[in-house]
Protein backbone atom coordinates (compact mmCIF):
# COMPACT_ATOMS: atom_id res chain seq x y z
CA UNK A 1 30.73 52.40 42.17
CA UNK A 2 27.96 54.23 40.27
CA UNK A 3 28.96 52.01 37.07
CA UNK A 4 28.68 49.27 39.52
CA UNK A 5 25.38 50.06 41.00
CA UNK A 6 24.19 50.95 37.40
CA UNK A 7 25.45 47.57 35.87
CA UNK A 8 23.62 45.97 39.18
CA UNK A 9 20.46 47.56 38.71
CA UNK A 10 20.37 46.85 34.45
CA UNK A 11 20.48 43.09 35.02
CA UNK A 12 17.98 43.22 37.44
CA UNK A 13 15.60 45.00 35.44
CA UNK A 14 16.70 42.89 32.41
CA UNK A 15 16.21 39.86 34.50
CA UNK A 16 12.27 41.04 35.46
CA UNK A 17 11.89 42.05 32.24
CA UNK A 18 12.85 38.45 30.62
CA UNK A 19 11.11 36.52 33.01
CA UNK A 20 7.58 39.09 32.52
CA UNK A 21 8.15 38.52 28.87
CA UNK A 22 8.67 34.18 29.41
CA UNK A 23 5.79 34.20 31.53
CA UNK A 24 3.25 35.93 28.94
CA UNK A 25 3.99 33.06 26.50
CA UNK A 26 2.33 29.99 26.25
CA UNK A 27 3.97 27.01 26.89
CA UNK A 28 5.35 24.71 23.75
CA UNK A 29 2.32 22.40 22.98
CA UNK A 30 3.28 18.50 24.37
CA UNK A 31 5.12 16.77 21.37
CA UNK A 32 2.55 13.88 20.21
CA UNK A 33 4.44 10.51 20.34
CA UNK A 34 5.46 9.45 17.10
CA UNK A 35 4.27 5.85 16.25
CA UNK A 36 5.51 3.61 13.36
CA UNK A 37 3.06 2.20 10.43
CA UNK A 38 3.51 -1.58 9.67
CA UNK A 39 4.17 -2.24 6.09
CA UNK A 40 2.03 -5.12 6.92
CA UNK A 41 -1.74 -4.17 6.67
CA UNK A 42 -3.14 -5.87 9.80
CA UNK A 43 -7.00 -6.54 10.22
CA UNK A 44 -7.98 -2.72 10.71
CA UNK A 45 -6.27 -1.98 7.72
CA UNK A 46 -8.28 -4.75 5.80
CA UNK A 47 -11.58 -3.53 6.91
CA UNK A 48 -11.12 0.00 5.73
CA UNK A 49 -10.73 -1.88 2.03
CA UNK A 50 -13.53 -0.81 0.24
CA UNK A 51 -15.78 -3.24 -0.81
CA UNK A 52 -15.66 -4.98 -3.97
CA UNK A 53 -18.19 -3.69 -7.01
CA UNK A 54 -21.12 -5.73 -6.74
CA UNK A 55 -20.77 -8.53 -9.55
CA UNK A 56 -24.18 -6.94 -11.66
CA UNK A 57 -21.56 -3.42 -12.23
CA UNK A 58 -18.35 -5.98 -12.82
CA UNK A 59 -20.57 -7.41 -15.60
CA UNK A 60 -21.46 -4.21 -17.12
CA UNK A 61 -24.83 -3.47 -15.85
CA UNK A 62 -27.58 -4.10 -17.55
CA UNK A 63 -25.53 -3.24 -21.40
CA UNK A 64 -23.18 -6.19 -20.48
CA UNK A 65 -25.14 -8.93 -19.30
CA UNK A 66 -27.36 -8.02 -22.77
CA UNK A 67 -24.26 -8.76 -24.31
CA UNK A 68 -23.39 -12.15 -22.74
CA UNK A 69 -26.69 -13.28 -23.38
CA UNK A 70 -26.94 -11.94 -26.70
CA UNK A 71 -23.61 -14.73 -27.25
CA UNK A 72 -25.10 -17.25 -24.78
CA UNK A 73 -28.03 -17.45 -27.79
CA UNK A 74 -25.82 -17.80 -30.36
CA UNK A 75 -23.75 -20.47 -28.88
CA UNK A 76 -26.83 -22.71 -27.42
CA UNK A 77 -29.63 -22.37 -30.30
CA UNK A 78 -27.39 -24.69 -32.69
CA UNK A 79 -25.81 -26.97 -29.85
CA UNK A 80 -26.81 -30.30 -30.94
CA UNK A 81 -26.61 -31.78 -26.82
CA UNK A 82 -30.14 -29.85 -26.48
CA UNK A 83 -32.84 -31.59 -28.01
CA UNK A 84 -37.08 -31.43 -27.80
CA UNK A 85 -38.46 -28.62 -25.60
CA UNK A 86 -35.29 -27.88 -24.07
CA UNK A 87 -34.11 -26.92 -27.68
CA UNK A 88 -33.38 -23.64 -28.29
CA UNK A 89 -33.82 -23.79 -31.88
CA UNK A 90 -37.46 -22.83 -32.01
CA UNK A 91 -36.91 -19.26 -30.04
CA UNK A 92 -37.55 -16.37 -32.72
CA UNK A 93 -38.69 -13.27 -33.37
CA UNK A 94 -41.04 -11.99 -30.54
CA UNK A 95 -40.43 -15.60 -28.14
CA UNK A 96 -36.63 -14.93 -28.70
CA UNK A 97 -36.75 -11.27 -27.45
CA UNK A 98 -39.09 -12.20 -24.72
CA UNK A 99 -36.81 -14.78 -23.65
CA UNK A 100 -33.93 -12.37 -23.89
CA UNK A 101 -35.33 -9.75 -21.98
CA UNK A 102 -36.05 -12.44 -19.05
CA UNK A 103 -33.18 -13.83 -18.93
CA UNK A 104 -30.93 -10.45 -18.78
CA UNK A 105 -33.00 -8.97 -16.15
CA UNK A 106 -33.44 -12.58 -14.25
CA UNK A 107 -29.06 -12.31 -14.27
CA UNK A 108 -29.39 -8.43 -13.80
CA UNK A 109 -31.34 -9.13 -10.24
CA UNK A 110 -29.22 -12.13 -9.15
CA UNK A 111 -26.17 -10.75 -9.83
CA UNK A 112 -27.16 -7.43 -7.72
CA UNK A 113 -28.78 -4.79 -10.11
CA UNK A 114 -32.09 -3.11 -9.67
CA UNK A 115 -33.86 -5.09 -11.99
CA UNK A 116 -37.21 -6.72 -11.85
CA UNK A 117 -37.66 -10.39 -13.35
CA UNK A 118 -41.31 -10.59 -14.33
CA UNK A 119 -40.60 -14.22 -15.45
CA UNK A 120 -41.70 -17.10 -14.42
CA UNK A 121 -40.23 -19.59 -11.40
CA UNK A 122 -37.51 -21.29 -13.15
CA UNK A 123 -39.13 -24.54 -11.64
CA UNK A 124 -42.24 -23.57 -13.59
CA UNK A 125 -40.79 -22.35 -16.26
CA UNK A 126 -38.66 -25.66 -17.14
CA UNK A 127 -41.46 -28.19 -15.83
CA UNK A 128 -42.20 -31.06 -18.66
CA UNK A 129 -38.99 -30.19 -20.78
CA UNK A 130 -37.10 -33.49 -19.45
CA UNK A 131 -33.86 -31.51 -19.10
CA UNK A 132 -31.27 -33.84 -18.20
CA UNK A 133 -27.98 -33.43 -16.25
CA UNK A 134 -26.33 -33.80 -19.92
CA UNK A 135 -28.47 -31.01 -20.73
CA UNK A 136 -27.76 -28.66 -17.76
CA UNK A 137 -24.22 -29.57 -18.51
CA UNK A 138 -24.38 -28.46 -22.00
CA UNK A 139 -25.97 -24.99 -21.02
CA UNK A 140 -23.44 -24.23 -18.36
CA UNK A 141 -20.61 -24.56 -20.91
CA UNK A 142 -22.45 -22.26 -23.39
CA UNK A 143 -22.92 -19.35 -20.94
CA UNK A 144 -19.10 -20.17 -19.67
CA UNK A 145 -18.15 -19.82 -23.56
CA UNK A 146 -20.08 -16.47 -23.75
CA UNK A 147 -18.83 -15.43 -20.87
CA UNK A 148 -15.84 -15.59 -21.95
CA UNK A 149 -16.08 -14.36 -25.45
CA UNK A 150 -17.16 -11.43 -23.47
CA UNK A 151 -14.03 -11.00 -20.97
CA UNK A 152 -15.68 -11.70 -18.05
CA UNK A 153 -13.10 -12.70 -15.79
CA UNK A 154 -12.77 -16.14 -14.41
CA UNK A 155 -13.12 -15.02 -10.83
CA UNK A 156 -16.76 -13.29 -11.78
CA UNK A 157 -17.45 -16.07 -14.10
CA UNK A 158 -17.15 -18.41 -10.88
CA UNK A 159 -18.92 -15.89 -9.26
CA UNK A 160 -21.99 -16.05 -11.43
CA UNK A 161 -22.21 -20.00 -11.85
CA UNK A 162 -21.84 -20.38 -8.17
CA UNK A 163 -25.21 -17.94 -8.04
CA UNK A 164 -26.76 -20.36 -10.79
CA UNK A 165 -25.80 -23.43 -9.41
CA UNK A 166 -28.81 -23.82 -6.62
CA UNK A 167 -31.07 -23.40 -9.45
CA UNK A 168 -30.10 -26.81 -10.86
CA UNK A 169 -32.91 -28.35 -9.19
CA UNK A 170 -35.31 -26.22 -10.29
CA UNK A 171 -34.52 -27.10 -14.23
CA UNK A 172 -33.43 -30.95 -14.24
CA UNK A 173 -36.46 -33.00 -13.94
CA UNK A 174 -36.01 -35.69 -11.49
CA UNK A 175 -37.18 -38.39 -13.48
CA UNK A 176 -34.32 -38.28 -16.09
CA UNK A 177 -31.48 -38.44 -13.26
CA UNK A 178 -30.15 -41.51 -12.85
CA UNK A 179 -30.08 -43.67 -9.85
CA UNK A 180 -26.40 -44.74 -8.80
């Protein structure tokens, strides 16, 4: 009975002794639910997309857009559609770089750079040169041609005429559009 009493008196111990030693631990923390990611980005996912370069770094900054309209000069001083003061013919030396300079900083701060145009309103600047739609035509497709002689893509290309396009009615002069 002693080996009874003894075996008796072991488990008990062993049994105050587990539950002291289960009752100094802390508990399992709770198992967070596990939730399943759509292969499908919904709209949270969409606004979390960074935003798209601004179209003045997808140029090239300042060293691009000098090269576009470095080509745009070449391609529009000998285009025969441009005639009397809206030729481009008569732009050299100092007028040529003067002209340059406007015109890359003009794109550089409507395309979203940092740069100042010092220029004159393009309404002010094209008064009394009788551009015509012919002639607005004819300078759209030579900056389209240098823009793409410098692989700008079509999408920024859009882009940039789209930001150009408003200033149509600044350049033609009324008098030379026709009546329908």
């Amino acid at each position: 009975m002693d080996i009874r009493r003894l075996s008796i008196t072991g488990l008990v111990v062993l049994g105050i002794a587990w539950s002291a030693a289960c009752a100094a631990k802390k508990p399992p923390p709770p198992i967070e639910p596990v939730t399943e990611e759509s292969a499908d980005a919904g709209p949270e996912e969409a606004e979390a997309a960074p935003a798209p370069k601004p179209l003045y770094e997808r140029l090239g900054k300042k060293e691009g857009i000098a090269k576009v309209v470095d080509t745009f000069v070449k391609n529009v001083q000998p285009d025969p559609r441009l005639k009397g003061p809206a030729s481009f013919k008569g732009l050299k030396g100092e007028k040529l770089e003067k002209f340059k300079t406007n015109m890359v900083d003009f794109l550089c701060k409507e395309t979203g750079g940092d740069c100042m145009y010092g220029g004159k309103s393009m309404k002010d600047l094209h008064k009394n040169m009788k551009i015509t739609d012919a002639m607005w035509d004819a300078v759209v497709e030579d900056l389209k041609l240098a823009l793409t002689e410098n692989k700008v893509s079509e999408d920024d290309q859009k882009e940039l005429l789209e930001k150009l396009g408003p200033l149509k009615g600044d350049i033609v002069d009324p008098k030379t559009v026709k009546k329908k």
